[in-house]
Structure formats: structure tokens, C-alpha cells
PDB file of N, CA and C in Angstrom:
ATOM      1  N   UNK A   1       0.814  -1.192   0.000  1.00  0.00           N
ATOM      2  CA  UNK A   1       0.000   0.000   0.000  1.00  0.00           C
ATOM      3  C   UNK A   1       0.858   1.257   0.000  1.00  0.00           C
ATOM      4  N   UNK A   2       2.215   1.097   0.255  1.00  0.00           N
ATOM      5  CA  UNK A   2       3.066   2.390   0.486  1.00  0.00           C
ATOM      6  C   UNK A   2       2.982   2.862  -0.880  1.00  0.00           C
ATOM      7  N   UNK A   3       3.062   2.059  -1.780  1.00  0.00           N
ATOM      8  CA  UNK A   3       3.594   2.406  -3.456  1.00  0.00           C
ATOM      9  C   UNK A   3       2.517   3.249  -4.001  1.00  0.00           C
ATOM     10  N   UNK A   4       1.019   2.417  -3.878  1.00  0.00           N
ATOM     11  CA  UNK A   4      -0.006   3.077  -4.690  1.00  0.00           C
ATOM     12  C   UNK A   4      -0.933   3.802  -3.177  1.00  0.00           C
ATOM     13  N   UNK A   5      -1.226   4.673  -2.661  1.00  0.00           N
ATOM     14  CA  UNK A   5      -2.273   5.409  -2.377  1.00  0.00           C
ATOM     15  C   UNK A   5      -1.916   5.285  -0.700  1.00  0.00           C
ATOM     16  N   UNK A   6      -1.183   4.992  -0.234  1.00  0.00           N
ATOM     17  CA  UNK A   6      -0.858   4.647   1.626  1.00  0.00           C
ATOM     18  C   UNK A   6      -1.533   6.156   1.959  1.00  0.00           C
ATOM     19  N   UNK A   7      -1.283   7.175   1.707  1.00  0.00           N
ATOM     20  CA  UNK A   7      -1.674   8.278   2.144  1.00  0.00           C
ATOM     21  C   UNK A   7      -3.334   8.532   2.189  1.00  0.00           C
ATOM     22  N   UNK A   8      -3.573   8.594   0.992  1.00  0.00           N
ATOM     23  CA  UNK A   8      -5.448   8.275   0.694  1.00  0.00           C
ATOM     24  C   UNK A   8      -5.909   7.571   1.705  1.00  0.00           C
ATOM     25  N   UNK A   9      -5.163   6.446   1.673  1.00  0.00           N
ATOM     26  CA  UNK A   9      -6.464   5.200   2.987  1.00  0.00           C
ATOM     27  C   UNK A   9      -5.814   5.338   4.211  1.00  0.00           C
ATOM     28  N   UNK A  10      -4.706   5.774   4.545  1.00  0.00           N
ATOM     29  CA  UNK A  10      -4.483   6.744   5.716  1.00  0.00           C
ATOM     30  C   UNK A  10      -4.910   7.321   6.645  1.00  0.00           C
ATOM     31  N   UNK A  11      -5.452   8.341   5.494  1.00  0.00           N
ATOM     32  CA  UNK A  11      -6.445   9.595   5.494  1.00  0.00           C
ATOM     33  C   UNK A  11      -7.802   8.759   6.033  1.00  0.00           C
ATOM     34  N   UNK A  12      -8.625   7.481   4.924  1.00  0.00           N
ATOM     35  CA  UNK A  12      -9.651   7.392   5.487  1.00  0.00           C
ATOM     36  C   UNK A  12      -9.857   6.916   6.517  1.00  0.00           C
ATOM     37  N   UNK A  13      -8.588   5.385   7.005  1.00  0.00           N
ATOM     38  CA  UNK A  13      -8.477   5.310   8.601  1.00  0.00           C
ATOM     39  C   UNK A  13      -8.517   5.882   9.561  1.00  0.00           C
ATOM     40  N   UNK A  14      -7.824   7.295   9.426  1.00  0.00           N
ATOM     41  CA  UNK A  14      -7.909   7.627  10.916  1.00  0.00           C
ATOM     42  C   UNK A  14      -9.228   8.336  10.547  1.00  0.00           C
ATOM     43  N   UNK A  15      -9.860   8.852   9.662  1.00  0.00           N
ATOM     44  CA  UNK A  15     -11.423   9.382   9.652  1.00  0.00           C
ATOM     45  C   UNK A  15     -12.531   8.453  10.216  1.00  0.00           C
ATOM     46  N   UNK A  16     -12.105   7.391   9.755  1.00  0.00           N
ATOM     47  CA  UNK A  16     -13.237   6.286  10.421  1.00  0.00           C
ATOM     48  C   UNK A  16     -13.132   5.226  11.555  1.00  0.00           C
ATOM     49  N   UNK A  17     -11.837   6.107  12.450  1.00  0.00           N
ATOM     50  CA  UNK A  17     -11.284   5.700  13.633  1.00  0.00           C
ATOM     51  C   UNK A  17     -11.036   4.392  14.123  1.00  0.00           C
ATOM     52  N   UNK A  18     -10.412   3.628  12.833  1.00  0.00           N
ATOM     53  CA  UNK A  18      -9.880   2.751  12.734  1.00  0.00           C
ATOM     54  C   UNK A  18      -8.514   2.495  14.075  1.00  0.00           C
ATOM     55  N   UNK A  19      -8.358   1.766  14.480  1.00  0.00           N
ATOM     56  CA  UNK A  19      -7.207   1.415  15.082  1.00  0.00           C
ATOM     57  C   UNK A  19      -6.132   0.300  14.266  1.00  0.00           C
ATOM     58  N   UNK A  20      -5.083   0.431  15.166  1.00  0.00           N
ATOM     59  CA  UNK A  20      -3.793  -0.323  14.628  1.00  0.00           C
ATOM     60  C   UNK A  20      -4.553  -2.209  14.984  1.00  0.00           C
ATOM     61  N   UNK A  21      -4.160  -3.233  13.954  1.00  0.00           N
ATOM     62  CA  UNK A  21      -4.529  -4.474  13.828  1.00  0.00           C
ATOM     63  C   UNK A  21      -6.098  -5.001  14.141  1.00  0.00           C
ATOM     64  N   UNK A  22      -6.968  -3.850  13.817  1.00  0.00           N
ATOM     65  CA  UNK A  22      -8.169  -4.348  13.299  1.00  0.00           C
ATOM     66  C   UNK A  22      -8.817  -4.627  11.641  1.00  0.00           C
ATOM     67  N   UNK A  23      -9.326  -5.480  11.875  1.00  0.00           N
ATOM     68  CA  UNK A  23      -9.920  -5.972  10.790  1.00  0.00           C
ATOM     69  C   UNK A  23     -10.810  -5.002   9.806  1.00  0.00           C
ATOM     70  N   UNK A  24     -10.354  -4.638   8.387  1.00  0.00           N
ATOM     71  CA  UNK A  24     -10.501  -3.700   7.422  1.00  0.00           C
ATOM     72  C   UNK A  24     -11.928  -4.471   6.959  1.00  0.00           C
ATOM     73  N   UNK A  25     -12.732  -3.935   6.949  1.00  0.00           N
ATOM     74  CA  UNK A  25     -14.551  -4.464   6.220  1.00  0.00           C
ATOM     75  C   UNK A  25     -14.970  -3.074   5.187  1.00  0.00           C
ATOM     76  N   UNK A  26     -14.333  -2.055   5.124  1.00  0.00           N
ATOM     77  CA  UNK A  26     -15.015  -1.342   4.477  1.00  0.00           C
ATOM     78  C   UNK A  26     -15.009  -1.816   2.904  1.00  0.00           C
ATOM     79  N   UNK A  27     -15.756  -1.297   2.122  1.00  0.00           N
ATOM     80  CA  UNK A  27     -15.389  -1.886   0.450  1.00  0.00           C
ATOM     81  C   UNK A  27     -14.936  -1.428   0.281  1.00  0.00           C
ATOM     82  N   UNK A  28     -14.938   0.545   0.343  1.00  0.00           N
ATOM     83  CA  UNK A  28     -13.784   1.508  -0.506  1.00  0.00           C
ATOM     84  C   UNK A  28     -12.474   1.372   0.317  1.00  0.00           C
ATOM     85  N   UNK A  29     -11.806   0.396   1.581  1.00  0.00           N
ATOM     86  CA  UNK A  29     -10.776   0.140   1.552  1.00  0.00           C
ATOM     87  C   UNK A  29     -10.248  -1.286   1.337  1.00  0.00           C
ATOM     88  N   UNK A  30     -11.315  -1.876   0.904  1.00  0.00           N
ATOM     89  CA  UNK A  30     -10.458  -3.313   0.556  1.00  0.00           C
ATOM     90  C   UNK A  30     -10.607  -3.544  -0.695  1.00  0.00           C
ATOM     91  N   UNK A  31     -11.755  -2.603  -1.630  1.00  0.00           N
ATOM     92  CA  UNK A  31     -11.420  -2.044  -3.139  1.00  0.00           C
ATOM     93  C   UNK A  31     -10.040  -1.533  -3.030  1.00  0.00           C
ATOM     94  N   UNK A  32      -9.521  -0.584  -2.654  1.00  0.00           N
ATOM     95  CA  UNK A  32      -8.379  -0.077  -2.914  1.00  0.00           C
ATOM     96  C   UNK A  32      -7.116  -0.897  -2.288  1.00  0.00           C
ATOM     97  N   UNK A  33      -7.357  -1.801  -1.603  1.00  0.00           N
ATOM     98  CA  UNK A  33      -5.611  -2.874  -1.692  1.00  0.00           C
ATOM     99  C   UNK A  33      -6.235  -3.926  -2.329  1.00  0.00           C
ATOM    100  N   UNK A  34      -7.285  -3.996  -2.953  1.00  0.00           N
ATOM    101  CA  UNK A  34      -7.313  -4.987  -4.243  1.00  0.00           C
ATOM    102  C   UNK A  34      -6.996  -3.968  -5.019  1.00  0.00           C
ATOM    103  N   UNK A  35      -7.035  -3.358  -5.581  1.00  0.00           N
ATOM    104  CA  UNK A  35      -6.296  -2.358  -6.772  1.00  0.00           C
ATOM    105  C   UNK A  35      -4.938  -2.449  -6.273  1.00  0.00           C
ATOM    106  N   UNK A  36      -4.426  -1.916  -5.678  1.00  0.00           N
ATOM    107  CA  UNK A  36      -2.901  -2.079  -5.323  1.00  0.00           C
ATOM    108  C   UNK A  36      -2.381  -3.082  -5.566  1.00  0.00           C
ATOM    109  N   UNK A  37      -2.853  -4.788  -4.614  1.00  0.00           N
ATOM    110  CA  UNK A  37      -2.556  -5.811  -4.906  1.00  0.00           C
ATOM    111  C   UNK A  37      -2.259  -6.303  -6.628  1.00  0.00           C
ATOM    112  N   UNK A  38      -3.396  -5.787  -7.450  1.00  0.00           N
ATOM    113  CA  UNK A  38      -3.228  -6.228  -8.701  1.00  0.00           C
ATOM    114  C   UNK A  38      -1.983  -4.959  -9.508  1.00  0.00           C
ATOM    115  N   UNK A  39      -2.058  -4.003  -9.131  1.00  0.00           N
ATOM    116  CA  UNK A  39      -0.990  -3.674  -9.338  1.00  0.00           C
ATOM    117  C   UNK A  39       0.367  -3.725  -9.385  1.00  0.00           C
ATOM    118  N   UNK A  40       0.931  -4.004  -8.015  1.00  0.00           N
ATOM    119  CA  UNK A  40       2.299  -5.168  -7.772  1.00  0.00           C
ATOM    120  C   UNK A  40       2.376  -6.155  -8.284  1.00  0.00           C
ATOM    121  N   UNK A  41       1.373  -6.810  -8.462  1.00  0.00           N
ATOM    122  CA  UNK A  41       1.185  -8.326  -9.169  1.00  0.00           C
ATOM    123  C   UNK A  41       1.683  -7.871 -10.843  1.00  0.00           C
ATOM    124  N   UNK A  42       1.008  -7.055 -11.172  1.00  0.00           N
ATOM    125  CA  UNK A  42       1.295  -6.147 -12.263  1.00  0.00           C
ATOM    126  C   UNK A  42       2.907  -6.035 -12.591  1.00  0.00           C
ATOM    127  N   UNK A  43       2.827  -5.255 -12.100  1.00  0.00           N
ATOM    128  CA  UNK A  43       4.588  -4.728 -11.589  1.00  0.00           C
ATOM    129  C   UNK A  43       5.582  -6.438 -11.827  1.00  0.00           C
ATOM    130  N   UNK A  44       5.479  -7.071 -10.925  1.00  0.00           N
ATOM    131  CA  UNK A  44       6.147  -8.563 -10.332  1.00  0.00           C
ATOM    132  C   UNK A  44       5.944  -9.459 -11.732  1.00  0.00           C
ATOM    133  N   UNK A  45       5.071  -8.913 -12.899  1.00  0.00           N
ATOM    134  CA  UNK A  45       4.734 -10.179 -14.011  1.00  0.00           C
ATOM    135  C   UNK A  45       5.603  -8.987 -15.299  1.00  0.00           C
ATOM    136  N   UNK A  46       5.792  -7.663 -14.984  1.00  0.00           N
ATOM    137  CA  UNK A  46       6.463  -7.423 -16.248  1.00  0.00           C
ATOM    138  C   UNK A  46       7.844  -7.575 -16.064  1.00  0.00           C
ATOM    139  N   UNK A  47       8.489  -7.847 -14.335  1.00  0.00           N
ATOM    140  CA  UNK A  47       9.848  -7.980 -14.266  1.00  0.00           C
ATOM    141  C   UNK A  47      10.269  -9.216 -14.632  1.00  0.00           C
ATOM    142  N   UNK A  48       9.605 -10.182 -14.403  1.00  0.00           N
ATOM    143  CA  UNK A  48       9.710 -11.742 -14.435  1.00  0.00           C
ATOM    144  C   UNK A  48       9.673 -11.902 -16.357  1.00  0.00           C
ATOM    145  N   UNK A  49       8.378 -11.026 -16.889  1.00  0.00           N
ATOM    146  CA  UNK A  49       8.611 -11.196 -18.440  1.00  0.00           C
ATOM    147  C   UNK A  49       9.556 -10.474 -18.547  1.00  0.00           C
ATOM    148  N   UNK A  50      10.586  -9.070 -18.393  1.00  0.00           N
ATOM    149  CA  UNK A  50      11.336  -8.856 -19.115  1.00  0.00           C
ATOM    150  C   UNK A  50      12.645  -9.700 -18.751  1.00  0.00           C
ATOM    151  N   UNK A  51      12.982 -10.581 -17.451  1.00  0.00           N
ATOM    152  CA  UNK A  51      13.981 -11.240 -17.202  1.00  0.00           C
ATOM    153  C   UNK A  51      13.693 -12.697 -17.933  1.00  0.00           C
ATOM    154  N   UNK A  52      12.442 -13.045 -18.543  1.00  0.00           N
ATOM    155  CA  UNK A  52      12.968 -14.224 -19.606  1.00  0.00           C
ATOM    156  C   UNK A  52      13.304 -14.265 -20.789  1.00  0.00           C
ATOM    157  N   UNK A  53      12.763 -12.167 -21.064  1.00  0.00           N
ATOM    158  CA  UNK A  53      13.336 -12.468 -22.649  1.00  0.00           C
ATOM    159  C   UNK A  53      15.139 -11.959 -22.361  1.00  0.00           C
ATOM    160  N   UNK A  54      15.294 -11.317 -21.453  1.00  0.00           N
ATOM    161  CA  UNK A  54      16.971 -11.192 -21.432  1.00  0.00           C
ATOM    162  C   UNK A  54      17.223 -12.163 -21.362  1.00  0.00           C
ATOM    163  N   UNK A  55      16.936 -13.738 -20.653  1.00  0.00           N
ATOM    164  CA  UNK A  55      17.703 -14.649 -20.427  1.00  0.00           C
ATOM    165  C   UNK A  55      17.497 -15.292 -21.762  1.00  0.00           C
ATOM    166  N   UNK A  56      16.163 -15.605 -22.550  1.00  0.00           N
ATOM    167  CA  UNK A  56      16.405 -15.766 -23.954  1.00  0.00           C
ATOM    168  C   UNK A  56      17.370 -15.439 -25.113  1.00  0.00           C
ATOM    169  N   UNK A  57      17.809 -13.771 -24.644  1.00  0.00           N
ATOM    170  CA  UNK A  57      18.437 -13.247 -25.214  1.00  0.00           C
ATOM    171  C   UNK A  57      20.582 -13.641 -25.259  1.00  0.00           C
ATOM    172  N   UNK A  58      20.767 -14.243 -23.911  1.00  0.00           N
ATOM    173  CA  UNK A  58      21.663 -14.957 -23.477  1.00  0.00           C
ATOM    174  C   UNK A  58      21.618 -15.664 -23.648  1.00  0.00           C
ATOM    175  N   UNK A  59      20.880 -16.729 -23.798  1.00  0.00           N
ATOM    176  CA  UNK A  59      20.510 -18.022 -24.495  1.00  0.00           C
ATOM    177  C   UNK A  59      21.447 -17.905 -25.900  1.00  0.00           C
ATOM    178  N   UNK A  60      20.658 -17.064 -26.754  1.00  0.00           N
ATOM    179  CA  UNK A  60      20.895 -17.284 -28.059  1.00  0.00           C
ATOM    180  C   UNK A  60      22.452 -17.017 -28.292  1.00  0.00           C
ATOM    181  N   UNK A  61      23.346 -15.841 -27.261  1.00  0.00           N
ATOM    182  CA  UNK A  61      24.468 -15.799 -28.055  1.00  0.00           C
ATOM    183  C   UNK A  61      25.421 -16.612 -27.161  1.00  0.00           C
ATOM    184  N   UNK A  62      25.157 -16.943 -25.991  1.00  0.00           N
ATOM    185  CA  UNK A  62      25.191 -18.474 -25.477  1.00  0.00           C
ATOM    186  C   UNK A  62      25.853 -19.533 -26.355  1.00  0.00           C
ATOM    187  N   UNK A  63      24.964 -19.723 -27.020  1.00  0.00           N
ATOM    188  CA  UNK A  63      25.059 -20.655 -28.317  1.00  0.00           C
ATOM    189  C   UNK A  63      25.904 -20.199 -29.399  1.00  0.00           C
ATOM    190  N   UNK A  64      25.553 -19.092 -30.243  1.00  0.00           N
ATOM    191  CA  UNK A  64      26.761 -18.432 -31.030  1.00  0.00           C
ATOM    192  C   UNK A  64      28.087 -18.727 -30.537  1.00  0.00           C
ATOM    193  N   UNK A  65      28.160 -18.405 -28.982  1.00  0.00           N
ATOM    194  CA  UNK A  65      29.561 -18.680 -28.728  1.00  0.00           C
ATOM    195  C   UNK A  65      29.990 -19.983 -28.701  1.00  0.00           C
ATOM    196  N   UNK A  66      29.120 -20.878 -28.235  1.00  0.00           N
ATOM    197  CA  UNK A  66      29.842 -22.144 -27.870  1.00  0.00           C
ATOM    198  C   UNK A  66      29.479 -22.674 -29.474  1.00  0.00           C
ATOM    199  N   UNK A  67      29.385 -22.630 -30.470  1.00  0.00           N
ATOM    200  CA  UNK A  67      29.012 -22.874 -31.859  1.00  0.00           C
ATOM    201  C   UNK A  67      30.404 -22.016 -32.160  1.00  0.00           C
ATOM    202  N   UNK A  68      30.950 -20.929 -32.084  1.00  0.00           N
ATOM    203  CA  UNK A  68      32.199 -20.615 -32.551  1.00  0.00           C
ATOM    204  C   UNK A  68      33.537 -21.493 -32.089  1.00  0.00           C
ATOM    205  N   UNK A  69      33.184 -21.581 -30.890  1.00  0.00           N
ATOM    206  CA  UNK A  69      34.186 -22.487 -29.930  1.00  0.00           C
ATOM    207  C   UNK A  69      34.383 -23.690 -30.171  1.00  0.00           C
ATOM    208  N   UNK A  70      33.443 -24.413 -30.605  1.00  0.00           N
ATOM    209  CA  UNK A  70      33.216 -25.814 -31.549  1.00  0.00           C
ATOM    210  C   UNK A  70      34.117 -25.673 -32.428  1.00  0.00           C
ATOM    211  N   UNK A  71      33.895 -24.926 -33.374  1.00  0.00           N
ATOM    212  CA  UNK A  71      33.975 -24.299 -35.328  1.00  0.00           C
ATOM    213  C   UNK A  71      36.118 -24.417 -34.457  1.00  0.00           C
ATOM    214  N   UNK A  72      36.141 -23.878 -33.677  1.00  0.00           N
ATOM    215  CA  UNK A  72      37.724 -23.347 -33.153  1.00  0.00           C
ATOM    216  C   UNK A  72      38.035 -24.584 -33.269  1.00  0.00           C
ATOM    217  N   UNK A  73      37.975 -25.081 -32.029  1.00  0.00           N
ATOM    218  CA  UNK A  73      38.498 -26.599 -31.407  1.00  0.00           C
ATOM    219  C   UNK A  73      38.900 -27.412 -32.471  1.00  0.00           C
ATOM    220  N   UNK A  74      37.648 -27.682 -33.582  1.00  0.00           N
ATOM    221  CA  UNK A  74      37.585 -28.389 -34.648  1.00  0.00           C
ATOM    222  C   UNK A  74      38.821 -28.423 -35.605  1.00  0.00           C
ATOM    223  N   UNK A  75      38.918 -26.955 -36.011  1.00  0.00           N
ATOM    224  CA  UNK A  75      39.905 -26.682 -37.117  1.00  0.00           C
ATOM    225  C   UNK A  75      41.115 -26.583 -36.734  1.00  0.00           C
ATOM    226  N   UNK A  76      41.328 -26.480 -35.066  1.00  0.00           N
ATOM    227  CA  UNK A  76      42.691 -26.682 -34.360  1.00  0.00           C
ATOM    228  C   UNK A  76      43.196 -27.429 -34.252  1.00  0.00           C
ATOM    229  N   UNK A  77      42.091 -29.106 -34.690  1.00  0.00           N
ATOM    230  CA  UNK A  77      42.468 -30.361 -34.087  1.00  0.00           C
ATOM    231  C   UNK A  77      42.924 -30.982 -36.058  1.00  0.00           C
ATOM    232  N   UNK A  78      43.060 -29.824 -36.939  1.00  0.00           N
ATOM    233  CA  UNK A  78      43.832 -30.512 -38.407  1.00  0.00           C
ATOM    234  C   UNK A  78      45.305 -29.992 -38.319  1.00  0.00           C
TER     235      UNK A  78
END
């Protein structure tokens, strides 16, 4: 909740004299850390996709190299 809106529902806690480790029932605050929640989730699925296409991307010259290193070895061993 710090990332998206901590201040907003903050604000409406202490208005609706919420205390520290009671149980949240309102909708417009458990609407809003379900929005948040899907947000991080958000966040957590484009880091994970952009770290498989880099590792794809290592993959491929991965291979280039050890395919040159082959091609080496090979023509070293006439």
C-alpha cells in the first residue's frame, strides 16, 4: 500500500477511527488494496517477463559462442 495510495487510505483510517490491527470491512478500503494488490502483481509479471526475454536473449548468443568455440576446437584439431 506504500507504493499506490498509503496516504489516501491513511487519510480514510484515521477518519473512520480505525485502530492499529483491526480488521478492514469497508469496500472503498479493501477495493483499494485490491487495486494495489493487482498492481504489484502487475509490476512482479512485467519484471519476471522482461527477465525471460533477457535470459532468452543470453541463451541465443550463449550458443553463437559455444558454436564458434566448436567451429575453433575443430579446425585446431587438423
Amino acid at each position: 500500500m506504500r507504493l499506490f495510495g498509503s496516504d489516501r487510505i491513511a487519510g480514510i483510517m484515521d477518519r473512520m477511527g480505525a485502530e492499529e490491527g483491526e480488521v478492514i470491512t469497508h469496500r472503498w478500503i479493501t477495493s483499494s488494496i485490491g487495486t494495489a494488490q493487482q498492481r504489484v502483481e502487475m509490476q512482479n509479471f512485467e519484471a519476471r517477463k522482461r527477465l525471460l526475454d533477457y535470459d532468452d536473449v543470453m541463451n541465443q548468443q550463449r550458443e553463437v559462442i559455444y558454436d564458434l568455440r566448436a567451429f575453433a576446437l575443430e579446425v585446431g584439431k587438423t
